[in-house]
PDB file of N, CA and C in Angstrom:
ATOM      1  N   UNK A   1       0.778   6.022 -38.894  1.00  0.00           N
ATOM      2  CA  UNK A   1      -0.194   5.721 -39.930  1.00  0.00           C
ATOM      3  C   UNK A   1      -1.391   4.985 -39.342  1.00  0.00           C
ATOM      4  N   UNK A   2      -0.794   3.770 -38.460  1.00  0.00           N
ATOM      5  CA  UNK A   2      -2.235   3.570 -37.485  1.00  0.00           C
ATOM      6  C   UNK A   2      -3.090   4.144 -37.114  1.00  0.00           C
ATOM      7  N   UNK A   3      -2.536   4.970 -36.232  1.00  0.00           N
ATOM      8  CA  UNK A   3      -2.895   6.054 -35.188  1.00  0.00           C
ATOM      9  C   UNK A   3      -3.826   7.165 -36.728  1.00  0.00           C
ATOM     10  N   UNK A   4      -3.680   6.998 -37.384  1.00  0.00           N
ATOM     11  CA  UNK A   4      -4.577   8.141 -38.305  1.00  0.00           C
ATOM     12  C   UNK A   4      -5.559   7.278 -38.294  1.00  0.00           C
ATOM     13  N   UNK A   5      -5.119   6.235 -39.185  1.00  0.00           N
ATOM     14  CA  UNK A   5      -6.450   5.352 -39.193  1.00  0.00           C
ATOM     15  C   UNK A   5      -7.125   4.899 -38.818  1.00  0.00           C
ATOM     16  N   UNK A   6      -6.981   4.950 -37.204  1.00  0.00           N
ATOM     17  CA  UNK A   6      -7.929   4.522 -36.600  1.00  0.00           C
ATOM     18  C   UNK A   6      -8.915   6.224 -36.410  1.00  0.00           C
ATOM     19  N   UNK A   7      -8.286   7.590 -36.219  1.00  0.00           N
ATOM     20  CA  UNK A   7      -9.274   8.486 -36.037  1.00  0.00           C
ATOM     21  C   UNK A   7     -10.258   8.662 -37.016  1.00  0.00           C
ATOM     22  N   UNK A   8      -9.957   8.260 -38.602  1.00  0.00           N
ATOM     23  CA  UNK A   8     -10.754   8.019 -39.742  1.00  0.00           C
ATOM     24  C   UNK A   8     -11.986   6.815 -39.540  1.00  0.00           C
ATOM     25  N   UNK A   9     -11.305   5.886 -39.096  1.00  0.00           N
ATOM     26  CA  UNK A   9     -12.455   4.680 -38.744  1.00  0.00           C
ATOM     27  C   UNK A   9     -13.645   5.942 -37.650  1.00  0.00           C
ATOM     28  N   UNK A  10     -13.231   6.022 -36.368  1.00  0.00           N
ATOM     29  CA  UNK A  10     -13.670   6.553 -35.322  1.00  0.00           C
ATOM     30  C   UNK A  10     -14.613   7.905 -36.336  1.00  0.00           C
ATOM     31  N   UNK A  11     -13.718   8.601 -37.335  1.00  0.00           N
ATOM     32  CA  UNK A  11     -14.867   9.704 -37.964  1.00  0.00           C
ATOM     33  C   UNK A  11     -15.912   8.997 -38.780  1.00  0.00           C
ATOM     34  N   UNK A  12     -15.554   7.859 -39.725  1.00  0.00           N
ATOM     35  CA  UNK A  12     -16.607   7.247 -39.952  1.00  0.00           C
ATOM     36  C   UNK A  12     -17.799   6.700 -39.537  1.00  0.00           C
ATOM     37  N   UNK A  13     -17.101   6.096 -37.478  1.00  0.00           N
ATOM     38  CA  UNK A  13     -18.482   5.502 -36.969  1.00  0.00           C
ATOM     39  C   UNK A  13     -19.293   6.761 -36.567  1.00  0.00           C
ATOM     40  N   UNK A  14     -18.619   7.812 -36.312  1.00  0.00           N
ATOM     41  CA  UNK A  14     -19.822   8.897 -36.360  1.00  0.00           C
ATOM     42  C   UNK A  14     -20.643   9.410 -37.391  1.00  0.00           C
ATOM     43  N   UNK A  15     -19.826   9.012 -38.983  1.00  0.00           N
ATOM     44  CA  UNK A  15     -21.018   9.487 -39.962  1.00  0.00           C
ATOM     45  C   UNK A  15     -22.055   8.339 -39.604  1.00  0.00           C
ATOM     46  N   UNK A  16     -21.723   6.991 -39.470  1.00  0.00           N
ATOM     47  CA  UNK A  16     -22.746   6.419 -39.884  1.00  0.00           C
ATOM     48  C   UNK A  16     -23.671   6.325 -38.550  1.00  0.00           C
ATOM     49  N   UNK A  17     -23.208   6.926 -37.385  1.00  0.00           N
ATOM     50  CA  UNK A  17     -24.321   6.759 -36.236  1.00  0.00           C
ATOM     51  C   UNK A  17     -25.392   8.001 -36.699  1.00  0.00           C
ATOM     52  N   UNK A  18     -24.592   9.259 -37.120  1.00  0.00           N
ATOM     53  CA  UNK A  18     -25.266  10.443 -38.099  1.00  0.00           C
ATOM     54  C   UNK A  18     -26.256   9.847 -38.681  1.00  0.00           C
ATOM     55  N   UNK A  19     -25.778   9.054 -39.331  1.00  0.00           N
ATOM     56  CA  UNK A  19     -26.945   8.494 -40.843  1.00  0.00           C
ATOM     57  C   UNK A  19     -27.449   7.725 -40.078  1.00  0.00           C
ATOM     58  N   UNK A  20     -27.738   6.866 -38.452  1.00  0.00           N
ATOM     59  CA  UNK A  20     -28.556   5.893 -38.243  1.00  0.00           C
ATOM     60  C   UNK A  20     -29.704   6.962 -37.604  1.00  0.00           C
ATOM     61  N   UNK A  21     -29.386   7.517 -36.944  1.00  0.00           N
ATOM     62  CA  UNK A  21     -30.012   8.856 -36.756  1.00  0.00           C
ATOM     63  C   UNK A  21     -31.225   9.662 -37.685  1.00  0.00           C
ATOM     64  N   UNK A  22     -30.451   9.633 -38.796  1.00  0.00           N
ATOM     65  CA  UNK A  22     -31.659  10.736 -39.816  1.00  0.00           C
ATOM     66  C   UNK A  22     -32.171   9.114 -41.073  1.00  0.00           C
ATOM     67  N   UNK A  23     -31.308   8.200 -40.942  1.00  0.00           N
ATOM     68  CA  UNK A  23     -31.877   7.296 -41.439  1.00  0.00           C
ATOM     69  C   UNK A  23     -31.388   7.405 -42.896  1.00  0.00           C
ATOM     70  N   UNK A  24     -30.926   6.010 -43.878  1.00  0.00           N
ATOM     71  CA  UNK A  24     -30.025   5.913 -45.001  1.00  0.00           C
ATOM     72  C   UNK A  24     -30.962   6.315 -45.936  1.00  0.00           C
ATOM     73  N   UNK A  25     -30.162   7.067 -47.251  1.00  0.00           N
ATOM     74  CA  UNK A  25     -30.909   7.195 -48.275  1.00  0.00           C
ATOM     75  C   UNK A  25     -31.711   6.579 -49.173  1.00  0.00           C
ATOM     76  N   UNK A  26     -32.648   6.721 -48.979  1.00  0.00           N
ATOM     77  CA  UNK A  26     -33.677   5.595 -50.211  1.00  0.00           C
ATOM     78  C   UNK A  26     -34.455   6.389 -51.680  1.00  0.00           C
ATOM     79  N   UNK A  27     -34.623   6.076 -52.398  1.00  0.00           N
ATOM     80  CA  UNK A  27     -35.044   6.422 -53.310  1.00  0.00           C
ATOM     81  C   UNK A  27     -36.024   7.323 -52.977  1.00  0.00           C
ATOM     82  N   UNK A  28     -36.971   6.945 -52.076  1.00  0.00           N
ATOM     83  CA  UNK A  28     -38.707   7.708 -51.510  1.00  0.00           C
ATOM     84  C   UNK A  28     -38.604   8.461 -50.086  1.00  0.00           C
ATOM     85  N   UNK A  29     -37.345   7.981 -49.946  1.00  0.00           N
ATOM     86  CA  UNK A  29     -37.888   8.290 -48.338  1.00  0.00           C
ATOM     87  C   UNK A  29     -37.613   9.878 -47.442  1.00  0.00           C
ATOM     88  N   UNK A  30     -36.975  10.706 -49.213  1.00  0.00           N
ATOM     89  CA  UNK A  30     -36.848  12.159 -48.687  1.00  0.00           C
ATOM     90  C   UNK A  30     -35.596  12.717 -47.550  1.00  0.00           C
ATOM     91  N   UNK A  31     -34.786  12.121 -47.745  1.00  0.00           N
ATOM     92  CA  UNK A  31     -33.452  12.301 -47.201  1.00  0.00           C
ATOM     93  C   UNK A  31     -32.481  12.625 -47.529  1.00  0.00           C
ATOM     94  N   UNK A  32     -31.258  12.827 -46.794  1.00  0.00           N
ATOM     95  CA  UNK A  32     -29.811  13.003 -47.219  1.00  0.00           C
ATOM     96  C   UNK A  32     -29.249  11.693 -46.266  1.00  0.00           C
ATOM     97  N   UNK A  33     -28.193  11.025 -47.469  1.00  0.00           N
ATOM     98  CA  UNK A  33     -27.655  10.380 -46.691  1.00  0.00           C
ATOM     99  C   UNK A  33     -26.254  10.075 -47.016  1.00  0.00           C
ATOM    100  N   UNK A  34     -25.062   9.762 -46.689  1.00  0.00           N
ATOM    101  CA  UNK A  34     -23.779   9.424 -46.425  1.00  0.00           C
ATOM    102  C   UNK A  34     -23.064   8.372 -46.450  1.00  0.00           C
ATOM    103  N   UNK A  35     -22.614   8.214 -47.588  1.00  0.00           N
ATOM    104  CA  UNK A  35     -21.229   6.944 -47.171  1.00  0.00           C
ATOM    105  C   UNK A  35     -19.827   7.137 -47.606  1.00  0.00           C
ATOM    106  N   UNK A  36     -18.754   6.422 -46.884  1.00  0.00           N
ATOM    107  CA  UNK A  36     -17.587   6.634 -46.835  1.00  0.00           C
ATOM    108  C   UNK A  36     -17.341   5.334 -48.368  1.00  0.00           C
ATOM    109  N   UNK A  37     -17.112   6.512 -49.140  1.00  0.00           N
ATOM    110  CA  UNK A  37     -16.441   5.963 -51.052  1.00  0.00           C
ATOM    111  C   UNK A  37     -15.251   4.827 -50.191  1.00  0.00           C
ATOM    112  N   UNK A  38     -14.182   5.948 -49.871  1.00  0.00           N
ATOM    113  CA  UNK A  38     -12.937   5.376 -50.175  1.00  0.00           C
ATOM    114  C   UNK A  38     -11.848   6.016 -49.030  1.00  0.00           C
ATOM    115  N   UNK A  39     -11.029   5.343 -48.342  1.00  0.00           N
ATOM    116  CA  UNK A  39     -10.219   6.229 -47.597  1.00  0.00           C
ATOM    117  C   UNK A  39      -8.900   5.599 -48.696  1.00  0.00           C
ATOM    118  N   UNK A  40      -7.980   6.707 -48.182  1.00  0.00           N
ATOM    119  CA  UNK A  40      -6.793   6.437 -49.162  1.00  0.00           C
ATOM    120  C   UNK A  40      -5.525   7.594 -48.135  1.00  0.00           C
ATOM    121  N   UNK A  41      -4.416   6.402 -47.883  1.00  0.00           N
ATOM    122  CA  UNK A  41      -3.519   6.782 -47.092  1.00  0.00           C
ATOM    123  C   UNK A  41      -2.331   7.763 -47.807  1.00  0.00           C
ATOM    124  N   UNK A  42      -1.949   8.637 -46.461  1.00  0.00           N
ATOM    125  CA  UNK A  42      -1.141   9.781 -47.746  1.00  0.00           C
ATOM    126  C   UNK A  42       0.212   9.325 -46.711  1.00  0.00           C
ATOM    127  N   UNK A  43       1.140  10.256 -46.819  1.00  0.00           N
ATOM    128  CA  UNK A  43       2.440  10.287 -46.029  1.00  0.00           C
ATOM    129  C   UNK A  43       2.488  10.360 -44.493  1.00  0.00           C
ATOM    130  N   UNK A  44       1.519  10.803 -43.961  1.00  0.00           N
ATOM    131  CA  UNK A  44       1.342  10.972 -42.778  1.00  0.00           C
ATOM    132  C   UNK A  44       0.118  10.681 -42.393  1.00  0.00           C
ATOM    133  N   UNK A  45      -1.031  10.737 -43.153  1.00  0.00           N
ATOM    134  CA  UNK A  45      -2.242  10.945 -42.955  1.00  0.00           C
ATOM    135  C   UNK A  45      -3.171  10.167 -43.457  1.00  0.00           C
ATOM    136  N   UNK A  46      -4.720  10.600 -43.549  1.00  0.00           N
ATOM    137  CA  UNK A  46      -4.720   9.311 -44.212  1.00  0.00           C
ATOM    138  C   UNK A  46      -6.299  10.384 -45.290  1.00  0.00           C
ATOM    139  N   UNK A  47      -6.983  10.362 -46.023  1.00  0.00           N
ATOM    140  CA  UNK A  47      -7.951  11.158 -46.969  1.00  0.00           C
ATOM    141  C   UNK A  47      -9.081  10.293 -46.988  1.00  0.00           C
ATOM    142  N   UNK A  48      -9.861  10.613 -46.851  1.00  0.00           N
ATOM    143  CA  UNK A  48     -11.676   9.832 -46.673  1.00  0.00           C
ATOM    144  C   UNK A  48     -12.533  10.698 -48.034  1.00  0.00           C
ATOM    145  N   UNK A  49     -12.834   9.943 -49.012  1.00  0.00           N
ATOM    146  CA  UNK A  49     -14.118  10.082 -50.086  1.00  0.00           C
ATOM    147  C   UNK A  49     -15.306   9.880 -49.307  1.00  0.00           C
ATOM    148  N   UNK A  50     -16.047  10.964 -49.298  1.00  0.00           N
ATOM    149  CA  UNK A  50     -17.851  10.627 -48.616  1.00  0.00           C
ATOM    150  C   UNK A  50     -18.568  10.654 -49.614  1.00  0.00           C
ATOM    151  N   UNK A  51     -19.633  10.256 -50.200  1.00  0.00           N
ATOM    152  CA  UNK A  51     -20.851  10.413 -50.632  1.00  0.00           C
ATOM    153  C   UNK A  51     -22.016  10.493 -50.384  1.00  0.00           C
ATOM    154  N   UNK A  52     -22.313  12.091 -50.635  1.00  0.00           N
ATOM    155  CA  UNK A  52     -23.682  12.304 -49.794  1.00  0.00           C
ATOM    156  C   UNK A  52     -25.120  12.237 -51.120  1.00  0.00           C
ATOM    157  N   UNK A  53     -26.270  11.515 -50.663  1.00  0.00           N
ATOM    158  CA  UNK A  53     -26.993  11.272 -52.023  1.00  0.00           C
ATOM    159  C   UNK A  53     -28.285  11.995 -51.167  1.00  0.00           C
ATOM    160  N   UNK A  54     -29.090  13.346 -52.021  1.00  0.00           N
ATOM    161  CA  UNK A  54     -29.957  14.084 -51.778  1.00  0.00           C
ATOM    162  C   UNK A  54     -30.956  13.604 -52.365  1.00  0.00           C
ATOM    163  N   UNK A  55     -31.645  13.372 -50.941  1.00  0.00           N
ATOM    164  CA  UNK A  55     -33.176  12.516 -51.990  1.00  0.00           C
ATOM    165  C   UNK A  55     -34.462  13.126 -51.178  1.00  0.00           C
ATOM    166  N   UNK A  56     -33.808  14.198 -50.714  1.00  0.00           N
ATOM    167  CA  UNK A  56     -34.816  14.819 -49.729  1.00  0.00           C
ATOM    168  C   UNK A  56     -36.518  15.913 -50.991  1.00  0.00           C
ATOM    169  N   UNK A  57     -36.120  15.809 -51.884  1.00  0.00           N
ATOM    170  CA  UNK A  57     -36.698  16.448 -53.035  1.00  0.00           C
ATOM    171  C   UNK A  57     -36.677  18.009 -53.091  1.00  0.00           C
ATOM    172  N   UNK A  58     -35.996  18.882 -52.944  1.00  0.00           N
ATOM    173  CA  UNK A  58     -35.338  19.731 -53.175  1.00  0.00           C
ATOM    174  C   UNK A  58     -34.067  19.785 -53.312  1.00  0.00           C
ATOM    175  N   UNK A  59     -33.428  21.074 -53.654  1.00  0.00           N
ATOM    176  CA  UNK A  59     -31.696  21.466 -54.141  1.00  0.00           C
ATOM    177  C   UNK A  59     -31.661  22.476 -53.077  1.00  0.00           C
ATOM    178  N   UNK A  60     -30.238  22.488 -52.308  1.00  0.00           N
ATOM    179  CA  UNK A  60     -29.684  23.123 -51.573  1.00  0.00           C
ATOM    180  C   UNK A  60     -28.591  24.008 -51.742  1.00  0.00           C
ATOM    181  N   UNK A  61     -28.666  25.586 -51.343  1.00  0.00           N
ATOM    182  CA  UNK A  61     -27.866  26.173 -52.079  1.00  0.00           C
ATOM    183  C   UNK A  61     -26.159  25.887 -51.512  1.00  0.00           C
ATOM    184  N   UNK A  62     -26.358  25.867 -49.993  1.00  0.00           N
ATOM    185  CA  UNK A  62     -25.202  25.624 -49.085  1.00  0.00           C
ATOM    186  C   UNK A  62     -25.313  24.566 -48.804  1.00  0.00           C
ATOM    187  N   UNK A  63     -23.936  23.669 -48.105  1.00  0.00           N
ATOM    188  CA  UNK A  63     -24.037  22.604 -47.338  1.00  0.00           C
ATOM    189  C   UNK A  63     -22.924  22.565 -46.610  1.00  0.00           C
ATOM    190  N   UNK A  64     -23.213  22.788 -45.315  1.00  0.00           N
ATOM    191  CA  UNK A  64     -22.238  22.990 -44.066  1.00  0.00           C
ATOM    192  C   UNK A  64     -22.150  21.355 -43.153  1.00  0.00           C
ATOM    193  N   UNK A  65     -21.182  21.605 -42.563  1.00  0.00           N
ATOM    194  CA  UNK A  65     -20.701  19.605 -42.469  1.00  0.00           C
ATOM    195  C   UNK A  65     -20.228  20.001 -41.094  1.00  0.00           C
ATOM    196  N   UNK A  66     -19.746  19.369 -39.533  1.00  0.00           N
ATOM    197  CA  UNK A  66     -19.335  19.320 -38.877  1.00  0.00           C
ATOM    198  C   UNK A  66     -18.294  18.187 -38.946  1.00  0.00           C
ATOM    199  N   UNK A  67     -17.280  18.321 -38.947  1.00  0.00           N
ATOM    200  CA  UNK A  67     -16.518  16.826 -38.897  1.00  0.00           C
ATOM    201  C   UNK A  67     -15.864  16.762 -37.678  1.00  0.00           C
ATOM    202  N   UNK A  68     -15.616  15.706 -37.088  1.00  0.00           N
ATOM    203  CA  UNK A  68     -15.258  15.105 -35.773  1.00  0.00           C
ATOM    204  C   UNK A  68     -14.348  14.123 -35.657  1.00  0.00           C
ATOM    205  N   UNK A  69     -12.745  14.717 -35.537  1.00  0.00           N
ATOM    206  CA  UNK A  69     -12.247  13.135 -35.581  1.00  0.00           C
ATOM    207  C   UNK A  69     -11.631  12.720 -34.145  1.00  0.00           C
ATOM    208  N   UNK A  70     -11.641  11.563 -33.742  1.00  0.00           N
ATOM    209  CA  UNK A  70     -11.505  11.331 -32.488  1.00  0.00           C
ATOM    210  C   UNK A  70     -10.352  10.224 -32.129  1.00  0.00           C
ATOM    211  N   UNK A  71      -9.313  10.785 -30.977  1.00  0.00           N
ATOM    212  CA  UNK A  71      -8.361  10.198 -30.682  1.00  0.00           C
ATOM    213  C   UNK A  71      -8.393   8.763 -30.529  1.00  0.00           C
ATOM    214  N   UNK A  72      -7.614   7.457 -30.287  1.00  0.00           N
ATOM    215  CA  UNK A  72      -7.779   6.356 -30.083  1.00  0.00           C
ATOM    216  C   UNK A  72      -8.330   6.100 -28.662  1.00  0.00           C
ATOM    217  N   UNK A  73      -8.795   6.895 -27.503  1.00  0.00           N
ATOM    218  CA  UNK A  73      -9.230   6.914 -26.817  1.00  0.00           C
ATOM    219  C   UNK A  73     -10.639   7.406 -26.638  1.00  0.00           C
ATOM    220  N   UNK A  74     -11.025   8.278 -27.990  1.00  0.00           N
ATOM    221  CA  UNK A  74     -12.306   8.219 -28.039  1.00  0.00           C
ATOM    222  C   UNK A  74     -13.168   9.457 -27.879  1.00  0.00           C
ATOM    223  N   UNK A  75     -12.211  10.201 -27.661  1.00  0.00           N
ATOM    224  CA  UNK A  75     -11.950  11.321 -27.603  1.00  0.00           C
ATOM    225  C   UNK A  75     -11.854  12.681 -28.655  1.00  0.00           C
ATOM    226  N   UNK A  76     -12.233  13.490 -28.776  1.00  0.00           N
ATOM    227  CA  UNK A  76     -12.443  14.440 -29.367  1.00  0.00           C
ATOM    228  C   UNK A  76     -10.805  14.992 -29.784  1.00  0.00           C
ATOM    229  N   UNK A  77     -10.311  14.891 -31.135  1.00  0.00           N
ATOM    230  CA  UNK A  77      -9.327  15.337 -31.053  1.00  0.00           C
ATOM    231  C   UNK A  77      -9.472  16.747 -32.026  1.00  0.00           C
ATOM    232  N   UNK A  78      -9.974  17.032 -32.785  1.00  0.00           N
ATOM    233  CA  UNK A  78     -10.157  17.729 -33.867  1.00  0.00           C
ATOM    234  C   UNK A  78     -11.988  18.050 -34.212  1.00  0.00           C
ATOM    235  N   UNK A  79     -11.834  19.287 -34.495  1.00  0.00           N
ATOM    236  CA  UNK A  79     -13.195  19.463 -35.343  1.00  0.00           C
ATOM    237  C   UNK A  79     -13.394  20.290 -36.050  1.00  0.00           C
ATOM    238  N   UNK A  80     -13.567  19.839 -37.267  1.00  0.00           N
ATOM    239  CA  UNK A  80     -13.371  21.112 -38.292  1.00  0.00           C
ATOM    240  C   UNK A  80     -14.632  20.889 -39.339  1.00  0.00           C
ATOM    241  N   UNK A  81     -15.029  22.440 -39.071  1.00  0.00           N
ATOM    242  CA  UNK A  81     -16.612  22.819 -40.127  1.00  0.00           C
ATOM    243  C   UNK A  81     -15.930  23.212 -41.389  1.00  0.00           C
ATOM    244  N   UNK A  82     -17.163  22.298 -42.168  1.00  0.00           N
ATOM    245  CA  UNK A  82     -16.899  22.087 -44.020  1.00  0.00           C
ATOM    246  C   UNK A  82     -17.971  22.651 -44.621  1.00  0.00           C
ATOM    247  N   UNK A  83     -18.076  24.410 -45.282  1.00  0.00           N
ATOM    248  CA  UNK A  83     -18.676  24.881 -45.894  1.00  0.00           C
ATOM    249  C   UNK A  83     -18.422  24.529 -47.472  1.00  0.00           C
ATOM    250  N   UNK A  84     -19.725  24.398 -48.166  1.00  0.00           N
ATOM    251  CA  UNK A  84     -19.439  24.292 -49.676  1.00  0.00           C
ATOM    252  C   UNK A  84     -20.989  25.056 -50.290  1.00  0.00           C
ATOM    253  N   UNK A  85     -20.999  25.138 -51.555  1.00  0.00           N
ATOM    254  CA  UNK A  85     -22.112  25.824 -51.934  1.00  0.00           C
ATOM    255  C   UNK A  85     -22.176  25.974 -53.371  1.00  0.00           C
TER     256      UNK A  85
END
């Protein structure tokens, strides 16, 4: 259960280096931006709530996601693309 939670922490510091990157959502400032709601531990695993807030001033028909979760070493363990639309 550790060992998950720490690759969830580790996927989180990559959303938010993501979001330091394109920069957090502001009301004006025409962006997309990201935060981690809620993680919530299952039997083995562990489930992450994101919230992404579109302030870029248009609607998007798709939204494709790269996710990255990374071993306790730091390491690339998993990566799995998140289509929605």
């Amino acid at each position: 259960m550790i060992a998950n939670r720490l690759k969830i922490a580790a996927l989180v510091i990559a959303l938010c280096a993501a979001t330091a990157v394109t920069g957090p959502a502001r009301a004006a400032d025409g962006r997309i931006g990201g935060e981690l709601n809620k993680l919530e531990p299952l039997a083995s695993a562990c489930r992450a709530y994101l919230v992404l807030t579109n302030k870029a001033g248009m609607a998007f028909r798709d939204l494709k996601l790269d996710l990255v979760i990374f071993d306790t070493d730091g390491i690339v363990a998993r990566r799995v693309a998140v289509q929605g639309g």
